[in-house]
PDB file of N, CA and C in Angstrom:
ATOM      1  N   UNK A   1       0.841  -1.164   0.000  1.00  0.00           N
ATOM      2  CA  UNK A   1       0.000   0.000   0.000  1.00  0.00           C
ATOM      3  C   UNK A   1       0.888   1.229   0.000  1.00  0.00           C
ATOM      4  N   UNK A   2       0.568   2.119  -0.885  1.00  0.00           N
ATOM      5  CA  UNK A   2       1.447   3.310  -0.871  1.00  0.00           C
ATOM      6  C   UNK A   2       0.856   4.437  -0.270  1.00  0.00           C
ATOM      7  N   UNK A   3       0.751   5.132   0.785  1.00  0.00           N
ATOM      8  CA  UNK A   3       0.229   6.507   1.130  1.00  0.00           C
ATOM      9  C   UNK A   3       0.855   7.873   0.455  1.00  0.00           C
ATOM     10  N   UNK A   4       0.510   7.540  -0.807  1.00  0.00           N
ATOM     11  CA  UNK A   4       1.062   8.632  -1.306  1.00  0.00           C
ATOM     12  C   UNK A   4       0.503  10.500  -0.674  1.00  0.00           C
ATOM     13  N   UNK A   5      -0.692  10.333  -0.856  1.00  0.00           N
ATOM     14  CA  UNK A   5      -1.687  11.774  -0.318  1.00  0.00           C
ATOM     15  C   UNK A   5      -2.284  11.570   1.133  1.00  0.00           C
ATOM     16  N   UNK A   6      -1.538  10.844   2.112  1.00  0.00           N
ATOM     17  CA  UNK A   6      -1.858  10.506   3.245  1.00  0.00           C
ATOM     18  C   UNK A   6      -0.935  11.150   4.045  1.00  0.00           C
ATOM     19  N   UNK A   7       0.323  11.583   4.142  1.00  0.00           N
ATOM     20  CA  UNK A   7       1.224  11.651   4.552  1.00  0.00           C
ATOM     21  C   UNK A   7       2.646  10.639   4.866  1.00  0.00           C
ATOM     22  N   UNK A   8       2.188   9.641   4.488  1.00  0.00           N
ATOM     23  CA  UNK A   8       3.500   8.633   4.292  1.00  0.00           C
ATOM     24  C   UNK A   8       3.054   7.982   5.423  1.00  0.00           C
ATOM     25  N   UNK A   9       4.555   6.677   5.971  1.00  0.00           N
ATOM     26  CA  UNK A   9       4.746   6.899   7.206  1.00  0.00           C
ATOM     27  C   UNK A   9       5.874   6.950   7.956  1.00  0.00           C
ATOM     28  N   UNK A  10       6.215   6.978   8.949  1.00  0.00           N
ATOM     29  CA  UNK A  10       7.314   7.708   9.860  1.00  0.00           C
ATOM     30  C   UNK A  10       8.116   6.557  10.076  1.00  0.00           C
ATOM     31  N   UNK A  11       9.667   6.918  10.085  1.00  0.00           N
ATOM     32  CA  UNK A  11      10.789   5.874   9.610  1.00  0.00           C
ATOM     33  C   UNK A  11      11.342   6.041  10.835  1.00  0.00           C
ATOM     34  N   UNK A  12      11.667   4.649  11.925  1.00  0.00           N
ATOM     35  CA  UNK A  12      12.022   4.698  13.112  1.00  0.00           C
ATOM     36  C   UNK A  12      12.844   3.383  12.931  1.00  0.00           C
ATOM     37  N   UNK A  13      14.537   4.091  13.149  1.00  0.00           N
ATOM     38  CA  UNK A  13      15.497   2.940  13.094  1.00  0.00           C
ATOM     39  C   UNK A  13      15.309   1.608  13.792  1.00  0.00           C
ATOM     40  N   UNK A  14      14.520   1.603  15.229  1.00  0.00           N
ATOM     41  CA  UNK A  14      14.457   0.430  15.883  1.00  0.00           C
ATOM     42  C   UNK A  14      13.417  -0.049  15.737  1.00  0.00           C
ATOM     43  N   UNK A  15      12.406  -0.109  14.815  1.00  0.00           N
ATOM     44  CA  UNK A  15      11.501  -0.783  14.131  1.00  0.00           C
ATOM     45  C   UNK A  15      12.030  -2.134  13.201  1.00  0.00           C
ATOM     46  N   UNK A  16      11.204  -3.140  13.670  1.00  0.00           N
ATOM     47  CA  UNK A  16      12.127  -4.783  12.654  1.00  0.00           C
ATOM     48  C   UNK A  16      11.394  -4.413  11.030  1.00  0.00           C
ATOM     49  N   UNK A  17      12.409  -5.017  10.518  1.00  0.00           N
ATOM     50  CA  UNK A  17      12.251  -4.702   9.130  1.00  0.00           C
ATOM     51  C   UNK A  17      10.913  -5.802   9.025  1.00  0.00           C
ATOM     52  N   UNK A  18       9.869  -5.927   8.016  1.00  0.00           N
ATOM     53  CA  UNK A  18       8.984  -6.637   7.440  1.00  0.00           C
ATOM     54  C   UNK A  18       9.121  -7.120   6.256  1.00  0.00           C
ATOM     55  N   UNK A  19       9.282  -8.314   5.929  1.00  0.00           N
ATOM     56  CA  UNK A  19       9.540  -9.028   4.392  1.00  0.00           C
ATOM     57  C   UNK A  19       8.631  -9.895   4.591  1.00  0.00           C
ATOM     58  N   UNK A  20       8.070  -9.129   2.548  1.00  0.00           N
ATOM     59  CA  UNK A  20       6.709  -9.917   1.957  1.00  0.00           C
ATOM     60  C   UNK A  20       7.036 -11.235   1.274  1.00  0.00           C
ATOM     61  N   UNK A  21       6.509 -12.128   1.548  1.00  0.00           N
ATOM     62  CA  UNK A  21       6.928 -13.620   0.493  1.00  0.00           C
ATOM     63  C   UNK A  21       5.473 -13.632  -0.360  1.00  0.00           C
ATOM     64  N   UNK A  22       5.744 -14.083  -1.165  1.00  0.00           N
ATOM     65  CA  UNK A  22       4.479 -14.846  -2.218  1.00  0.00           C
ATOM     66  C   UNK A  22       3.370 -15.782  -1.573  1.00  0.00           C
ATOM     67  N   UNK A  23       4.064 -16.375  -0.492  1.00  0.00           N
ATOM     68  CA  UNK A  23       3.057 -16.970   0.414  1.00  0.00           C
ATOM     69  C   UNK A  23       2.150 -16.115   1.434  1.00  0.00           C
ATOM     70  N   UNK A  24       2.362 -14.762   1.113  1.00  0.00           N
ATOM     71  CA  UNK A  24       1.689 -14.288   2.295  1.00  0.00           C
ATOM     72  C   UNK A  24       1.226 -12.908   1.772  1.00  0.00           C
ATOM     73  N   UNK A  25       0.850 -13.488   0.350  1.00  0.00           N
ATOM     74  CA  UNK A  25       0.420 -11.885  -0.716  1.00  0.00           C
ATOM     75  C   UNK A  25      -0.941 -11.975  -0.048  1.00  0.00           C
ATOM     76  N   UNK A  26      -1.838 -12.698   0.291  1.00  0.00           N
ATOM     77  CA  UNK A  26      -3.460 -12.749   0.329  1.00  0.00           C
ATOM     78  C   UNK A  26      -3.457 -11.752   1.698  1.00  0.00           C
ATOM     79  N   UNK A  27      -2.151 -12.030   2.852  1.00  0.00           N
ATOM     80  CA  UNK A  27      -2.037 -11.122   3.880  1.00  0.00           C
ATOM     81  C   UNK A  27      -2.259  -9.947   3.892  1.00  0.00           C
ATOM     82  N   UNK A  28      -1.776  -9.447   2.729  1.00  0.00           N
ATOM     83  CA  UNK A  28      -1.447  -8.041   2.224  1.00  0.00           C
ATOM     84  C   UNK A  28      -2.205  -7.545   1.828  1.00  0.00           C
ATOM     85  N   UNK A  29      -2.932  -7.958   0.588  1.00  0.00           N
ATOM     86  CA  UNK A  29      -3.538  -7.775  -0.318  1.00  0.00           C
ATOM     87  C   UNK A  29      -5.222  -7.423   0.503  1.00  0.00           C
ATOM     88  N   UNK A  30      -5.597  -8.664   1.177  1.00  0.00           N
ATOM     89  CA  UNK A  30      -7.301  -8.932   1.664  1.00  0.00           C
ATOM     90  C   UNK A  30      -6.971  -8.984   3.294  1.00  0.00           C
ATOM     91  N   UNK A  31      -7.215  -7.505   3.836  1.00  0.00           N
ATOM     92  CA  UNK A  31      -7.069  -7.192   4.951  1.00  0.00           C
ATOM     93  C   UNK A  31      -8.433  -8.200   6.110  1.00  0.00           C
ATOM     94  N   UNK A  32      -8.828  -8.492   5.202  1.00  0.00           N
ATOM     95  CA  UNK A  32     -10.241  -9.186   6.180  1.00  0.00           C
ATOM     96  C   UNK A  32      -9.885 -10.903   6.437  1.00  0.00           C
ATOM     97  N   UNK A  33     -10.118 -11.651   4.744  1.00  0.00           N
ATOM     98  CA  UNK A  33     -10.323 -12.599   5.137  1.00  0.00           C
ATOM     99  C   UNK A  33      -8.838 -13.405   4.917  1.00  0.00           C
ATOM    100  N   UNK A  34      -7.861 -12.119   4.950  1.00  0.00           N
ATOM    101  CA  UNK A  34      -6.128 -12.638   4.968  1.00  0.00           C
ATOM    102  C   UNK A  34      -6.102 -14.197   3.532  1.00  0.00           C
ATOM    103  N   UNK A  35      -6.295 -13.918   2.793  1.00  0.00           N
ATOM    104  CA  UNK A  35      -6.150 -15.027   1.640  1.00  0.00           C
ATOM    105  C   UNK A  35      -6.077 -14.617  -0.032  1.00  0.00           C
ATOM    106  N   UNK A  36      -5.309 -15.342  -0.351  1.00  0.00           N
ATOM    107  CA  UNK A  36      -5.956 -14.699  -1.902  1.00  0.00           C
ATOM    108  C   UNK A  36      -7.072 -15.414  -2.976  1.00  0.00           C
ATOM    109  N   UNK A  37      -8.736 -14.712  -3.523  1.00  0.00           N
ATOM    110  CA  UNK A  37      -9.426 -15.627  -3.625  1.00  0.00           C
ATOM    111  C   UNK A  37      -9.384 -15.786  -5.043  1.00  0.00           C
ATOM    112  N   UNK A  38      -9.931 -17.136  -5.628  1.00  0.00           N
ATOM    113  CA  UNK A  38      -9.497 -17.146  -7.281  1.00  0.00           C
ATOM    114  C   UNK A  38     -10.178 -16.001  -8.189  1.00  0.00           C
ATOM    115  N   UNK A  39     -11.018 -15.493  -8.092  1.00  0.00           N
ATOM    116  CA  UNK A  39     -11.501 -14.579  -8.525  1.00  0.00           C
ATOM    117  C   UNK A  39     -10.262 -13.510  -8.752  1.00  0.00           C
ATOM    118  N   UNK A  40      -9.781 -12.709  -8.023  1.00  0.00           N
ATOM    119  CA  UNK A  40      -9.211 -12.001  -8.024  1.00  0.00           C
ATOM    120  C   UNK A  40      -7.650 -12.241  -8.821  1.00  0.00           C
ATOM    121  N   UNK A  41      -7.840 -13.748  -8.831  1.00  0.00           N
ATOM    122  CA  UNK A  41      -6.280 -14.116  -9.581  1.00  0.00           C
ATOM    123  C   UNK A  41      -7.007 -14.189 -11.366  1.00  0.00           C
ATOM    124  N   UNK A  42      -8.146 -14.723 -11.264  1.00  0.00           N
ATOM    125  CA  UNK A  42      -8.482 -14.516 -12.670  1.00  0.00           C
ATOM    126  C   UNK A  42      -9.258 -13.550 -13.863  1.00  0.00           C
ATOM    127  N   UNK A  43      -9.073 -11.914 -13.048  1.00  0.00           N
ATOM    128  CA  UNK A  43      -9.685 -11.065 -13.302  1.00  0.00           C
ATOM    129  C   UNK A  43      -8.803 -10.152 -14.480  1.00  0.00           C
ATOM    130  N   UNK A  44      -8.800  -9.947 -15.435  1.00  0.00           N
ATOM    131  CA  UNK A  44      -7.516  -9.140 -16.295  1.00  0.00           C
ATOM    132  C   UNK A  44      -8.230  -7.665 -16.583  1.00  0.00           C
ATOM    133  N   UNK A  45      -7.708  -6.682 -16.150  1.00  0.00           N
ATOM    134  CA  UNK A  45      -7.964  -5.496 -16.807  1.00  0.00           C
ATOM    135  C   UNK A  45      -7.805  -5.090 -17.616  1.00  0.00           C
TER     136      UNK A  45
END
């Protein structure tokens, strides 16, 4: 998610870094039901 017109957010050295894997795009992506559903993989714009 980018906050571009939000104000960003605030960069604090002793914060742990967060790394995204491919296994855990539905995390990211579908704040509710945390998954990714096929629909959304077979939708082309």
């Amino acid at each position: 998610r980018l906050e571009t017109y939000a104000g960003g957010y605030e960069y604090f050295p002793d914060v742990p870094l967060r790394e995204w894997t491919a296994d855990k795009a539905g995390e990211g992506i579908f704040y509710y039901t945390k998954e990714l559903n096929e629909r959304f993989l077979n939708v082309l714009t």
